[in-house]
PDB file of N, CA and C in Angstrom:
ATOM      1  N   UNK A   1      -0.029  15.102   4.919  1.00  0.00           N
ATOM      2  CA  UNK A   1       0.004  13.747   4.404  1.00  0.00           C
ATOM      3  C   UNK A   1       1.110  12.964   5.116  1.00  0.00           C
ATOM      4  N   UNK A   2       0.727  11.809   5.430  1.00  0.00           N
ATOM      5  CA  UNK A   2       1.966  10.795   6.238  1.00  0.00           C
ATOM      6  C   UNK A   2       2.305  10.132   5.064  1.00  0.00           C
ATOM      7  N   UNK A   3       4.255  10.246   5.521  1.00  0.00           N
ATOM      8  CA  UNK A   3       4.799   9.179   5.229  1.00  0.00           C
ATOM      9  C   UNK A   3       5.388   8.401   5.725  1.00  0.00           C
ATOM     10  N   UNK A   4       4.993   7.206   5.476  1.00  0.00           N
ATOM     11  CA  UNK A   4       6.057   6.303   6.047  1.00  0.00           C
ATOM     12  C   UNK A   4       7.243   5.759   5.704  1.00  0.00           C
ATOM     13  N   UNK A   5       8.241   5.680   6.783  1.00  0.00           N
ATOM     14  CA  UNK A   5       9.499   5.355   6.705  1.00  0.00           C
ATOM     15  C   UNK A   5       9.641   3.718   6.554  1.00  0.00           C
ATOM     16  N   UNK A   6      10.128   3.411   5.342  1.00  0.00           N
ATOM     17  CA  UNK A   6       9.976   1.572   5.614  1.00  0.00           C
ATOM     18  C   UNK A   6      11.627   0.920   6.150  1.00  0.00           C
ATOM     19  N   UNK A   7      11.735  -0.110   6.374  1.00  0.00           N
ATOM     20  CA  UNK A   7      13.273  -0.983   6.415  1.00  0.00           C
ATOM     21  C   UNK A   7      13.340  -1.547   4.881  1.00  0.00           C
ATOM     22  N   UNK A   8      14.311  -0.550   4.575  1.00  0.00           N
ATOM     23  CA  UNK A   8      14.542  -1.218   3.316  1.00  0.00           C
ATOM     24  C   UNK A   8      14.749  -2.567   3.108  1.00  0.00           C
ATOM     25  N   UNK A   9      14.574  -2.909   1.779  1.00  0.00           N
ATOM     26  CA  UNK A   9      15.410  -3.990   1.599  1.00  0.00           C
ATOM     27  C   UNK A   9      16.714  -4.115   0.664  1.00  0.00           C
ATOM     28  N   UNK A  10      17.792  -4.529   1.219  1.00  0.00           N
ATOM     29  CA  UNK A  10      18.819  -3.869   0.717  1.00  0.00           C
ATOM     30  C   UNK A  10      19.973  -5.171   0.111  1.00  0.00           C
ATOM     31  N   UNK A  11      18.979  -6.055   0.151  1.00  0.00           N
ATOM     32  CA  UNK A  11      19.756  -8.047  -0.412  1.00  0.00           C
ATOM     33  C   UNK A  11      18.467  -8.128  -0.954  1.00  0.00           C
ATOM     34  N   UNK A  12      18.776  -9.574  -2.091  1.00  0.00           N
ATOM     35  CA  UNK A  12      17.981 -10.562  -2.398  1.00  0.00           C
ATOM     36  C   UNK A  12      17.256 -11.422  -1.351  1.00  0.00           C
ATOM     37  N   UNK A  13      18.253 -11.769  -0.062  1.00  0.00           N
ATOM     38  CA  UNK A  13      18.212 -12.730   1.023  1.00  0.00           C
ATOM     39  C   UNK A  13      17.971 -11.824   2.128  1.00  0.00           C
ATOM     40  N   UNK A  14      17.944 -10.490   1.879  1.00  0.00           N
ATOM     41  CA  UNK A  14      17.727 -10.009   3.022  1.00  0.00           C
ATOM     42  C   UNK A  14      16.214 -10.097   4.020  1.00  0.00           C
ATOM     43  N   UNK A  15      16.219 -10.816   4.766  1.00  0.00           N
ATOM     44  CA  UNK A  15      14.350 -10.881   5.517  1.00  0.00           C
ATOM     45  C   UNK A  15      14.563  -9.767   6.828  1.00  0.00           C
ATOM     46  N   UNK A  16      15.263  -8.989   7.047  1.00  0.00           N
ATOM     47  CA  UNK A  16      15.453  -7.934   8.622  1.00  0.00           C
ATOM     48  C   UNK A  16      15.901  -7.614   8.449  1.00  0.00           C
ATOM     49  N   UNK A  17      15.923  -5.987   9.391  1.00  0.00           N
ATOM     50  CA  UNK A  17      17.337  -5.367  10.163  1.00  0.00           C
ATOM     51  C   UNK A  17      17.250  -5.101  11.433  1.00  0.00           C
ATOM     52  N   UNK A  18      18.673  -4.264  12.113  1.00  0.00           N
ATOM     53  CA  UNK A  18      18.392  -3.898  13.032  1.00  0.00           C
ATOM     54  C   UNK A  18      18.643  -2.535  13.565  1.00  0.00           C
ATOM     55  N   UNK A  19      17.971  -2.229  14.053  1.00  0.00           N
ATOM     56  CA  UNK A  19      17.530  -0.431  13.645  1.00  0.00           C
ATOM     57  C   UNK A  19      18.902  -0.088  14.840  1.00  0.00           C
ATOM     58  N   UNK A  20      19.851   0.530  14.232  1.00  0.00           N
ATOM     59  CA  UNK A  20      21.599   1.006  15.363  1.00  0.00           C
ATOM     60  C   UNK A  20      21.099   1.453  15.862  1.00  0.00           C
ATOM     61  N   UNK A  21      20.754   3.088  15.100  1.00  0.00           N
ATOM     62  CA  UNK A  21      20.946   4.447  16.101  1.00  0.00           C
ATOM     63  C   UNK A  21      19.817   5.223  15.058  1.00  0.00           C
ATOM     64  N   UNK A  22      18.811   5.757  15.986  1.00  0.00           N
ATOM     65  CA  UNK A  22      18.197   7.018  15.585  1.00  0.00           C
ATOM     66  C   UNK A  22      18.650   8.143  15.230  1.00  0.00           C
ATOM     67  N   UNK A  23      19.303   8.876  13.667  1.00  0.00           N
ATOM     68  CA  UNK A  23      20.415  10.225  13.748  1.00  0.00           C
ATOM     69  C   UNK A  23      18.721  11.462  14.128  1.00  0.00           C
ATOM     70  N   UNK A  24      17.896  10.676  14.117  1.00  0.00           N
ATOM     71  CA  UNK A  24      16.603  12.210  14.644  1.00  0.00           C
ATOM     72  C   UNK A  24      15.732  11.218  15.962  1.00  0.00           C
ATOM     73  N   UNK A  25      15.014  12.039  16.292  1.00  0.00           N
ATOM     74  CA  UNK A  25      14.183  11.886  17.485  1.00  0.00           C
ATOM     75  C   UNK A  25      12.392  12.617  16.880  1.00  0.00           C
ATOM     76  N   UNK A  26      11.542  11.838  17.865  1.00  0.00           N
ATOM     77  CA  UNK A  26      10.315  12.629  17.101  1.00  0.00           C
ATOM     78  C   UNK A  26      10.712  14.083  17.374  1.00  0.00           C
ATOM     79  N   UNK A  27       9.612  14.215  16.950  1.00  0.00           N
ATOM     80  CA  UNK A  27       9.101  15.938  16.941  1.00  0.00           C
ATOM     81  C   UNK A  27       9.986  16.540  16.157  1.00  0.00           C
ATOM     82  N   UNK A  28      11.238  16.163  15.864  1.00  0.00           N
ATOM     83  CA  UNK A  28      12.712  16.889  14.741  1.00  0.00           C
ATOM     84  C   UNK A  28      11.702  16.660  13.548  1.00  0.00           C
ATOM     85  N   UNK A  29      12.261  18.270  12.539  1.00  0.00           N
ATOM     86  CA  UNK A  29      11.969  18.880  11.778  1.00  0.00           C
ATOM     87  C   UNK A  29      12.759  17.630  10.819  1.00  0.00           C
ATOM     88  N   UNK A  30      12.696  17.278   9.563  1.00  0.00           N
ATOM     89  CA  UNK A  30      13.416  16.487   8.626  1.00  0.00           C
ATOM     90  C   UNK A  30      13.590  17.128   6.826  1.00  0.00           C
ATOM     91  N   UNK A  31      14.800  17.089   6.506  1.00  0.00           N
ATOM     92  CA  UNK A  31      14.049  17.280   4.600  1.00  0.00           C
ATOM     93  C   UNK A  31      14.212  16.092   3.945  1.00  0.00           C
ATOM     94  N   UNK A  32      14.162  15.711   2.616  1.00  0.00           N
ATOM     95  CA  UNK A  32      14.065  14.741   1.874  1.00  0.00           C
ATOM     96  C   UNK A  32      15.565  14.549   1.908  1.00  0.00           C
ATOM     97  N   UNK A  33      15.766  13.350   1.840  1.00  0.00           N
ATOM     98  CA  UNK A  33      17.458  12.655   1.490  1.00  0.00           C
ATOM     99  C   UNK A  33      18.236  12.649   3.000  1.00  0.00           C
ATOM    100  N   UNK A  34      17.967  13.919   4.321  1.00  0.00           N
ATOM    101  CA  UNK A  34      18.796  14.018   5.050  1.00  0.00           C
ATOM    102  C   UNK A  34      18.874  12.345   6.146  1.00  0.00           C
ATOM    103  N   UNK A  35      19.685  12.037   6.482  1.00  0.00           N
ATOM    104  CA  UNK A  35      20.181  10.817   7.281  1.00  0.00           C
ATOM    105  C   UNK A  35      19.207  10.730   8.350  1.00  0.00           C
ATOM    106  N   UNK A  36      18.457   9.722   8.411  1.00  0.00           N
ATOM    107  CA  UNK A  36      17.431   9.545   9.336  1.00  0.00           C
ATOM    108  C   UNK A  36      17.705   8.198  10.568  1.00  0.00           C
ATOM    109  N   UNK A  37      17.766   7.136   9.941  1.00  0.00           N
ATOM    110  CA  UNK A  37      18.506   5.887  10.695  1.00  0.00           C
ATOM    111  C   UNK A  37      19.297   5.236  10.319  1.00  0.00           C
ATOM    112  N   UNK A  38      20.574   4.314  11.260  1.00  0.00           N
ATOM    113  CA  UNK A  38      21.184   3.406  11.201  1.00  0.00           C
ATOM    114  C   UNK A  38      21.102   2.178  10.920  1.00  0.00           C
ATOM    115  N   UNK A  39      20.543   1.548   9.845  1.00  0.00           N
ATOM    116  CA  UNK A  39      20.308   0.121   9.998  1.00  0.00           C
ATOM    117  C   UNK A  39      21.503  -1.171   9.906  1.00  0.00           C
ATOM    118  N   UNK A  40      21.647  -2.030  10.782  1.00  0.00           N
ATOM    119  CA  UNK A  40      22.610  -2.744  10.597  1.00  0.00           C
ATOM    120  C   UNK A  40      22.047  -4.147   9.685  1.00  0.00           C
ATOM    121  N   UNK A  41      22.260  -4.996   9.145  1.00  0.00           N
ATOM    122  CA  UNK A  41      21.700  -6.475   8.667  1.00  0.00           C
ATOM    123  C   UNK A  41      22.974  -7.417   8.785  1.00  0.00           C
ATOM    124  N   UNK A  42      22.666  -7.986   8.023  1.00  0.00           N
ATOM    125  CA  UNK A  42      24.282  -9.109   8.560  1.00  0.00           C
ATOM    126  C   UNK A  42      25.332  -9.025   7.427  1.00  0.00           C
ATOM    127  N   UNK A  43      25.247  -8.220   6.796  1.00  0.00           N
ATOM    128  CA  UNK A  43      26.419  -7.483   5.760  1.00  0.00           C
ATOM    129  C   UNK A  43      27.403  -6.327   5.564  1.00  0.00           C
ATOM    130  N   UNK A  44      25.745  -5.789   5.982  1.00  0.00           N
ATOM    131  CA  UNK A  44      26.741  -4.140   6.316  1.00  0.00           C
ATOM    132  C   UNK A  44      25.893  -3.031   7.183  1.00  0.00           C
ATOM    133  N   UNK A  45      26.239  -1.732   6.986  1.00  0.00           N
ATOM    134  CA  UNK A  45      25.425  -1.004   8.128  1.00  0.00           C
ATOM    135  C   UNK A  45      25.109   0.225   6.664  1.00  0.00           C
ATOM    136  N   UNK A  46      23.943   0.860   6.943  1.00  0.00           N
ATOM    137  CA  UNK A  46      23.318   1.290   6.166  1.00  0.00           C
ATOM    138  C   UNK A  46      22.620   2.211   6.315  1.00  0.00           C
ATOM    139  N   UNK A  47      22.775   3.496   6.119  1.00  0.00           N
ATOM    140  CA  UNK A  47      21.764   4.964   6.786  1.00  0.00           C
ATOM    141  C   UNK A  47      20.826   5.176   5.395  1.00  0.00           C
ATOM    142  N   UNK A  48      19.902   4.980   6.522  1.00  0.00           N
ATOM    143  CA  UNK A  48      18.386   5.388   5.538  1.00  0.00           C
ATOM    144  C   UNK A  48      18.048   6.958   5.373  1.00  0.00           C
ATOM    145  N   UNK A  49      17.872   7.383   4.566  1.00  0.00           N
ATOM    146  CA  UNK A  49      17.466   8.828   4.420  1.00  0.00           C
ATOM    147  C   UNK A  49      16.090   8.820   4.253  1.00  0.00           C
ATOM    148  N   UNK A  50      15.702   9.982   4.506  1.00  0.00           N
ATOM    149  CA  UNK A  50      14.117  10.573   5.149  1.00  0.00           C
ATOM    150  C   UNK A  50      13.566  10.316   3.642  1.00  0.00           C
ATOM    151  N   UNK A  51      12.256   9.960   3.262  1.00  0.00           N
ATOM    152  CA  UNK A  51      11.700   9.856   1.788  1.00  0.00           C
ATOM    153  C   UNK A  51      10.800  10.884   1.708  1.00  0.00           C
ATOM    154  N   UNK A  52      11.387  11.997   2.939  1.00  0.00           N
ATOM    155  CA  UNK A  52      10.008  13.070   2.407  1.00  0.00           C
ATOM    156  C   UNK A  52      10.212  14.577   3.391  1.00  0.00           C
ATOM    157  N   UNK A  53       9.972  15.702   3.313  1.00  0.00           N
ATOM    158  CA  UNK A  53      10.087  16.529   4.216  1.00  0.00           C
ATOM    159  C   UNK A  53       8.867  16.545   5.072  1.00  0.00           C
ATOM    160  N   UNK A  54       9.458  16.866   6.560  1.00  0.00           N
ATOM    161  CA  UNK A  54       8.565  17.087   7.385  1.00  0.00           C
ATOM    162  C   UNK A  54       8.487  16.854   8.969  1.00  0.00           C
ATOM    163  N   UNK A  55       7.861  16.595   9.470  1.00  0.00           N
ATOM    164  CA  UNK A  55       7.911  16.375  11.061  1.00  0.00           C
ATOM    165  C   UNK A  55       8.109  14.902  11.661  1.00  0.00           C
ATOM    166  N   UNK A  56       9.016  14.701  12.358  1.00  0.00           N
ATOM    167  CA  UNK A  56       8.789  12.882  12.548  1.00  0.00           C
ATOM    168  C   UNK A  56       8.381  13.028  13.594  1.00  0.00           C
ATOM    169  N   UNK A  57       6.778  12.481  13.298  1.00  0.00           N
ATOM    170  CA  UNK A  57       5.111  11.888  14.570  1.00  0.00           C
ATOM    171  C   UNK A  57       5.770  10.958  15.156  1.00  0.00           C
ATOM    172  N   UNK A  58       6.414  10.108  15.084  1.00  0.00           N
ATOM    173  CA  UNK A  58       6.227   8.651  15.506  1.00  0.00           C
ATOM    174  C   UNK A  58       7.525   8.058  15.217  1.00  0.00           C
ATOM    175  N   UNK A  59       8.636   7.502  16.322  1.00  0.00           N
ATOM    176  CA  UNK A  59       9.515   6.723  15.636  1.00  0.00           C
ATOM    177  C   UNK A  59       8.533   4.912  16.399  1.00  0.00           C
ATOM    178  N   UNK A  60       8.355   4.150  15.321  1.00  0.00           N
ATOM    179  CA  UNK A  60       7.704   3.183  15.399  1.00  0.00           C
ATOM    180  C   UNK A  60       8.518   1.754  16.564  1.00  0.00           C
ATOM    181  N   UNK A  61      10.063   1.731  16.353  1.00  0.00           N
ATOM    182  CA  UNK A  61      10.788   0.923  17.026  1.00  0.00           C
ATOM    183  C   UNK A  61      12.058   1.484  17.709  1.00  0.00           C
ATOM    184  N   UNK A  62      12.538   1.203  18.832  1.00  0.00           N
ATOM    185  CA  UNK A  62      13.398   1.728  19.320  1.00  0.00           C
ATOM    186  C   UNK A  62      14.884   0.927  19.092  1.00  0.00           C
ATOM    187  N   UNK A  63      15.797   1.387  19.221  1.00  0.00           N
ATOM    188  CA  UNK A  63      17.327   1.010  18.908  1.00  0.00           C
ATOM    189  C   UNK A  63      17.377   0.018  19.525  1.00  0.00           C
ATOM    190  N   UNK A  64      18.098  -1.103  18.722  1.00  0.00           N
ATOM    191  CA  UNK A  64      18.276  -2.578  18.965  1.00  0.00           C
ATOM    192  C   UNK A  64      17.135  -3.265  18.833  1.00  0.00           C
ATOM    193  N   UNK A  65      16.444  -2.897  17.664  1.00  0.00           N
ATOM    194  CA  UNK A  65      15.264  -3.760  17.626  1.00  0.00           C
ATOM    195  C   UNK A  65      15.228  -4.635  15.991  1.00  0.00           C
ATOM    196  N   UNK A  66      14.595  -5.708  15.803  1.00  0.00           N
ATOM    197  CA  UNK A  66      14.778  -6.368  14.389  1.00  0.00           C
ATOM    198  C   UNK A  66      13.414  -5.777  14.046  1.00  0.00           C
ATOM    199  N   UNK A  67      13.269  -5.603  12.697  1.00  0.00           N
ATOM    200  CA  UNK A  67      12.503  -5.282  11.982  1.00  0.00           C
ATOM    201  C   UNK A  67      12.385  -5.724  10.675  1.00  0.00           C
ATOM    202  N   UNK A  68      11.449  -6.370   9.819  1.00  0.00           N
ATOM    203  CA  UNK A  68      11.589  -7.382   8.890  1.00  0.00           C
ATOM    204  C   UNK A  68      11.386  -6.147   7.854  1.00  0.00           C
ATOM    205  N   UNK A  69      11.935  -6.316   6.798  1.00  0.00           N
ATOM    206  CA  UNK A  69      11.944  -6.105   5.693  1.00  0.00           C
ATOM    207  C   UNK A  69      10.397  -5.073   5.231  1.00  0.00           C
ATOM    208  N   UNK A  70      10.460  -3.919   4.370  1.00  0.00           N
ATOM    209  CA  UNK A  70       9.372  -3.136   4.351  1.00  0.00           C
ATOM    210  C   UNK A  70       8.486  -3.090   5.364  1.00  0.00           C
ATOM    211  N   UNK A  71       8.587  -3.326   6.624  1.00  0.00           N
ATOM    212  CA  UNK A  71       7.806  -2.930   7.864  1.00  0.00           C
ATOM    213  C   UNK A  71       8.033  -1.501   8.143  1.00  0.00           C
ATOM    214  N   UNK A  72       7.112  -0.652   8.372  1.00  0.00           N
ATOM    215  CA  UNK A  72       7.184   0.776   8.402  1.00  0.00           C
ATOM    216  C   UNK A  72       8.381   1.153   9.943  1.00  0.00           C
ATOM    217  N   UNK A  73       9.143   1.952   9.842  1.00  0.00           N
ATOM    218  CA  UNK A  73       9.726   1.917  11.301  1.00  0.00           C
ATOM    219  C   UNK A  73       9.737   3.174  12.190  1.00  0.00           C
ATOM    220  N   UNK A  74       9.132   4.622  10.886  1.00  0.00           N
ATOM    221  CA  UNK A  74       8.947   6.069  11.716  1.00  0.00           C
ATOM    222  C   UNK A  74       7.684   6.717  10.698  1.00  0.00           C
ATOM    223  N   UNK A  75       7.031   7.386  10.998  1.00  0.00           N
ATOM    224  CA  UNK A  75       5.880   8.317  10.292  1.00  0.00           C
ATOM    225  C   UNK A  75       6.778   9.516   9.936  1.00  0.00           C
ATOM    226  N   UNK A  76       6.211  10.208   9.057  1.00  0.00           N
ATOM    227  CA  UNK A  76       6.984  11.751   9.075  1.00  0.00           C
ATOM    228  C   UNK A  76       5.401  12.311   8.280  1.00  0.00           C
ATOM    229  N   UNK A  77       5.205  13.527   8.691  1.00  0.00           N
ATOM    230  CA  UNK A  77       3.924  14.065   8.774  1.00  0.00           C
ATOM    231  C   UNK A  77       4.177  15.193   8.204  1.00  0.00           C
TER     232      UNK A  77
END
């Protein structure tokens, strides 16, 4: 079963982020909660944890990229 990784939303005002640093790469093994990405927005910087165990298929955007708000940004399979 896929899951997808979304950009949180982490403000009222928040509409983006911007994805820092990848702490995994595809094909890395993942469990639930462990530190997956860096997101920066214009407040603060913010590590997203994995919402699921499993394989990451797909990172969807690469570092230094904006990404709006609940837009999916990695699969984990």
């Amino acid at each position: 079963m896929a899951i997808n990784v979304i950009m949180p939303k982490l403000g009222l005002t928040m509409e983006n982020g911007t994805i820092s640093k990848w702490l995994k790469k595809e094909g890395d093994e993942v469990k639930e909660g462990e530190p997956l990405v860096e997101i920066i927005t214009d407040k603060i910087t913010y590590v997203v944890e994995s919402p699921g165990s499993g394989k990451i298929t797909k990172i969807l955007f690469p570092e230094e990229t904006v990404v709006n708000v609940t837009d999916p940004i990695a699969i984990i399979e």
